[in-house]
N, C-alpha and C. Protein backbone atom coordinates (compact mmCIF):
# COMPACT_ATOMS: atom_id res chain seq x y z
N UNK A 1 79.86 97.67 135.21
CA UNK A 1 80.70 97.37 134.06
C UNK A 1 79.96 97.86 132.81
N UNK A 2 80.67 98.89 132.42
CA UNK A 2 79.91 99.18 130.95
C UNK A 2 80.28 98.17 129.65
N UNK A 3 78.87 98.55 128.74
CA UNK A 3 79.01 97.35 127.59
C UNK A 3 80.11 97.41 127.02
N UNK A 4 80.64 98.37 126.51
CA UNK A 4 82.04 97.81 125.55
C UNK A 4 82.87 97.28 126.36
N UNK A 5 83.11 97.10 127.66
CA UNK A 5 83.99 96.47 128.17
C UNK A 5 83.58 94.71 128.61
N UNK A 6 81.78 94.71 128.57
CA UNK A 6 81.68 93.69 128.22
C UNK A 6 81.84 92.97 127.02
N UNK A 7 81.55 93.46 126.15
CA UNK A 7 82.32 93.06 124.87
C UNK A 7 83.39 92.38 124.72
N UNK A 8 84.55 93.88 125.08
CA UNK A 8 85.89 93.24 125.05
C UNK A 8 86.32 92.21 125.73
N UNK A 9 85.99 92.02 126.75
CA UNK A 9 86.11 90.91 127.80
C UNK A 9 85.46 89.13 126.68
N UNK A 10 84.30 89.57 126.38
CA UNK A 10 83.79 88.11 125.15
C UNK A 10 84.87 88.21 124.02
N UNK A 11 85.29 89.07 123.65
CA UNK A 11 86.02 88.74 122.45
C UNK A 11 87.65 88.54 122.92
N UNK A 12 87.68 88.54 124.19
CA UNK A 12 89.15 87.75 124.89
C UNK A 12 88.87 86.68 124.65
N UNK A 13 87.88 86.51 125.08
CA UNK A 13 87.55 85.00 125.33
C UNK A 13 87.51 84.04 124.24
N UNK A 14 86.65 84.85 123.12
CA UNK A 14 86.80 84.07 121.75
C UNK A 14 87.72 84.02 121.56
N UNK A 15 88.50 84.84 121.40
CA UNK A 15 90.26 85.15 121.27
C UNK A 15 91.31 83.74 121.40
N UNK A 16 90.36 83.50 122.65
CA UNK A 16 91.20 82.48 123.50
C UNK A 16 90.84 81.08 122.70
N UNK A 17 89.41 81.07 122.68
CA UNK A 17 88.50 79.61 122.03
C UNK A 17 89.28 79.28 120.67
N UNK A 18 89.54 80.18 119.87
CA UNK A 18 89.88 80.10 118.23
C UNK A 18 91.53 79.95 118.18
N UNK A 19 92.49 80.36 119.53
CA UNK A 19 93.80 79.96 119.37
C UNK A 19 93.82 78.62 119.88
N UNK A 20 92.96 78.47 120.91
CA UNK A 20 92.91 76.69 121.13
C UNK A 20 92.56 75.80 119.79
N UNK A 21 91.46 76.40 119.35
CA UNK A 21 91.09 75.19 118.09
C UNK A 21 92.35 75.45 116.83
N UNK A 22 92.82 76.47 116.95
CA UNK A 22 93.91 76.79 116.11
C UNK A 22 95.23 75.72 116.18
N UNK A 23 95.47 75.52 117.37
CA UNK A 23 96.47 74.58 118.04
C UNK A 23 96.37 73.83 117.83
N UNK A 24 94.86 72.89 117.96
CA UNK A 24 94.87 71.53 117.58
C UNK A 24 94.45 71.10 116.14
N UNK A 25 94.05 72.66 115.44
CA UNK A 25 93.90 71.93 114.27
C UNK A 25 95.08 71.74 113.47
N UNK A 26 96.38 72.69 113.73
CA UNK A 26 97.64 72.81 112.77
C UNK A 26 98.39 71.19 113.68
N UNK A 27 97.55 70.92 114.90
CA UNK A 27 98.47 69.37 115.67
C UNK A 27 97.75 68.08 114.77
N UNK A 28 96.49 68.44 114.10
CA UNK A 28 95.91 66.92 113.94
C UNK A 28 96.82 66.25 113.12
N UNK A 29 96.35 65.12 112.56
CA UNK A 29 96.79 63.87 111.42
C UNK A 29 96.57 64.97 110.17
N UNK A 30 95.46 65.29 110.16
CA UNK A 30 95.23 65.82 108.38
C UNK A 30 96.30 67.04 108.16
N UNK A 31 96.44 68.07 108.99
CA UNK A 31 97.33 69.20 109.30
C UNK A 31 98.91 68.46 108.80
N UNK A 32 99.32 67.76 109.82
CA UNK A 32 101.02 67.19 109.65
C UNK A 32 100.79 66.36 108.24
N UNK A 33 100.06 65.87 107.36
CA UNK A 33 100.08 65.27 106.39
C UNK A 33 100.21 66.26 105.48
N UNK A 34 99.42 67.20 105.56
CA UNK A 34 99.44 68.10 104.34
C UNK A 34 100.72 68.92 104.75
N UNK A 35 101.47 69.09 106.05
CA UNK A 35 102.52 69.59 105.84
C UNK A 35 103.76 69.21 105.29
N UNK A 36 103.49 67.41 105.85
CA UNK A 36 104.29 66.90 105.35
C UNK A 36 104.82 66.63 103.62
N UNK A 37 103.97 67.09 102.95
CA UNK A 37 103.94 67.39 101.42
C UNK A 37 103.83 68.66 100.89
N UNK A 38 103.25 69.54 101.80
CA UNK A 38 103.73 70.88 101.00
C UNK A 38 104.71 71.77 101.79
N UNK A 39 104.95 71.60 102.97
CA UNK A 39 106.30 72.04 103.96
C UNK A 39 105.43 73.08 104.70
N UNK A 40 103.95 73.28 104.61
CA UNK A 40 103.05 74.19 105.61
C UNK A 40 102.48 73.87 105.99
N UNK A 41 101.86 74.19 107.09
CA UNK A 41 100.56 74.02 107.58
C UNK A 41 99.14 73.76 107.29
N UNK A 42 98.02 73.76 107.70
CA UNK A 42 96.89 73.53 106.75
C UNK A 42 96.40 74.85 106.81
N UNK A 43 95.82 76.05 105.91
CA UNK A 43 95.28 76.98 105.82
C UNK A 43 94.26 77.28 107.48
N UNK A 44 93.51 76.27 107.48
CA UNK A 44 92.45 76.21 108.25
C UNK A 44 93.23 76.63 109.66
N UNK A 45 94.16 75.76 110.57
CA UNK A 45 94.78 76.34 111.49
C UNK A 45 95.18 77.57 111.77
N UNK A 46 95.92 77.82 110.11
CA UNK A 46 96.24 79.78 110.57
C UNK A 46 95.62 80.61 110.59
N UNK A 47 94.41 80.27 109.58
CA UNK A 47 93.23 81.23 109.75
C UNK A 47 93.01 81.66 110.98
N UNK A 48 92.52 80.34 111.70
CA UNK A 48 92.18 80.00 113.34
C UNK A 48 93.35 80.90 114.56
N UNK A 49 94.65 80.85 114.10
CA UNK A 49 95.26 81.51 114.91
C UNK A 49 95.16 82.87 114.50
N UNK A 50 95.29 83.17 113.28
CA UNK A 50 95.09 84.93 113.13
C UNK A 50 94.24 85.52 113.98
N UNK A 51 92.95 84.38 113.43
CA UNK A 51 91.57 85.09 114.41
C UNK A 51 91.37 85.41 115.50
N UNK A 52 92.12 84.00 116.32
CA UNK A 52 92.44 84.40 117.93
C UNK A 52 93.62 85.62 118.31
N UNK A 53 94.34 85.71 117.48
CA UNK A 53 94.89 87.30 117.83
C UNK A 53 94.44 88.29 117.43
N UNK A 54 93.48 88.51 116.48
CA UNK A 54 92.71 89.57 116.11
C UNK A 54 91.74 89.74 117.45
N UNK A 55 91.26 88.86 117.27
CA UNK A 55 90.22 88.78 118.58
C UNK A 55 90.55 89.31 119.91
N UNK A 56 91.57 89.08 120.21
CA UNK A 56 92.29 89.25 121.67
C UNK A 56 92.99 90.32 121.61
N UNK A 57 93.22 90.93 120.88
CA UNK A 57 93.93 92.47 120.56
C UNK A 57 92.62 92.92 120.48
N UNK A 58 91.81 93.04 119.55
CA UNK A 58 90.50 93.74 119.37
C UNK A 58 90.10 94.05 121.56
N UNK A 59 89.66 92.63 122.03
CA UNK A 59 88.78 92.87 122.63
C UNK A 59 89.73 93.41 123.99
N UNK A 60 91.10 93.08 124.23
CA UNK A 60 91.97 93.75 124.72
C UNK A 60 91.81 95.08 124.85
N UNK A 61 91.74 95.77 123.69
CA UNK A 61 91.71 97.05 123.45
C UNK A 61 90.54 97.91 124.00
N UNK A 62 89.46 96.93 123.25
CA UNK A 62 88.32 97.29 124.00
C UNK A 62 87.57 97.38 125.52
N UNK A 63 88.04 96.53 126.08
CA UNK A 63 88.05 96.68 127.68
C UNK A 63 88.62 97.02 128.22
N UNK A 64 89.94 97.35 128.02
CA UNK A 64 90.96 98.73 128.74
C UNK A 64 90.81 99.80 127.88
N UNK A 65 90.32 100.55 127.19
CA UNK A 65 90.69 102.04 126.46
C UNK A 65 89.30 102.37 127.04
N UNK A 66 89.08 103.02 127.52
CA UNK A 66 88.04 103.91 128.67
C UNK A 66 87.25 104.34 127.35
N UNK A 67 85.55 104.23 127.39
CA UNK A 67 84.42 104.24 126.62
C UNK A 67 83.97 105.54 127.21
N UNK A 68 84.05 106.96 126.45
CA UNK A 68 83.40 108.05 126.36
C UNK A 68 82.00 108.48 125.67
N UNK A 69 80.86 108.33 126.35
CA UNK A 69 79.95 108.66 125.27
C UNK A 69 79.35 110.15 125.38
N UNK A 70 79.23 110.29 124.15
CA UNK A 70 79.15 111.82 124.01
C UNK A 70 77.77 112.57 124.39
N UNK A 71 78.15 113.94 124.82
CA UNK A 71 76.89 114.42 125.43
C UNK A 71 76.33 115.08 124.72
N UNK A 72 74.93 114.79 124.25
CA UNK A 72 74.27 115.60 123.01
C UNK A 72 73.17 116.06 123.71
């Protein structure tokens, strides 16, 4: 297994870690309170979910798109 595909494979994974904490942070008490007064979410959750799809597209990408290194 070459490294960038180890890579990509960790940054699935983070991918995965940061949409979980994403989930429960837009589910807690403090999240539904502050939505409940401004009609959104708490910043902190979406951050958290962006990241986990950045992450998981990133490392997606990176462990399937075939790693060429050049011959010098």
């Amino acid at each position: 297994m070459t490294p960038p595909r180890i890579v990509g494979l960790l940054l699935v994974v983070v991918g995965v870690v940061l949409l979980v904490l994403g989930f429960r942070a837009i589910d807690s008490f403090g999240s539904q309170f502050h939505e409940f007064f401004t009609g959104s979410p708490s910043d902190r959750g979406i951050w958290l979910l962006i990241g986990g799809v950045v992450a998981i597209v990133a490392g997606a990408g990176a462990a399937v798109i075939p790693f060429r290194a050049s011959a010098s």
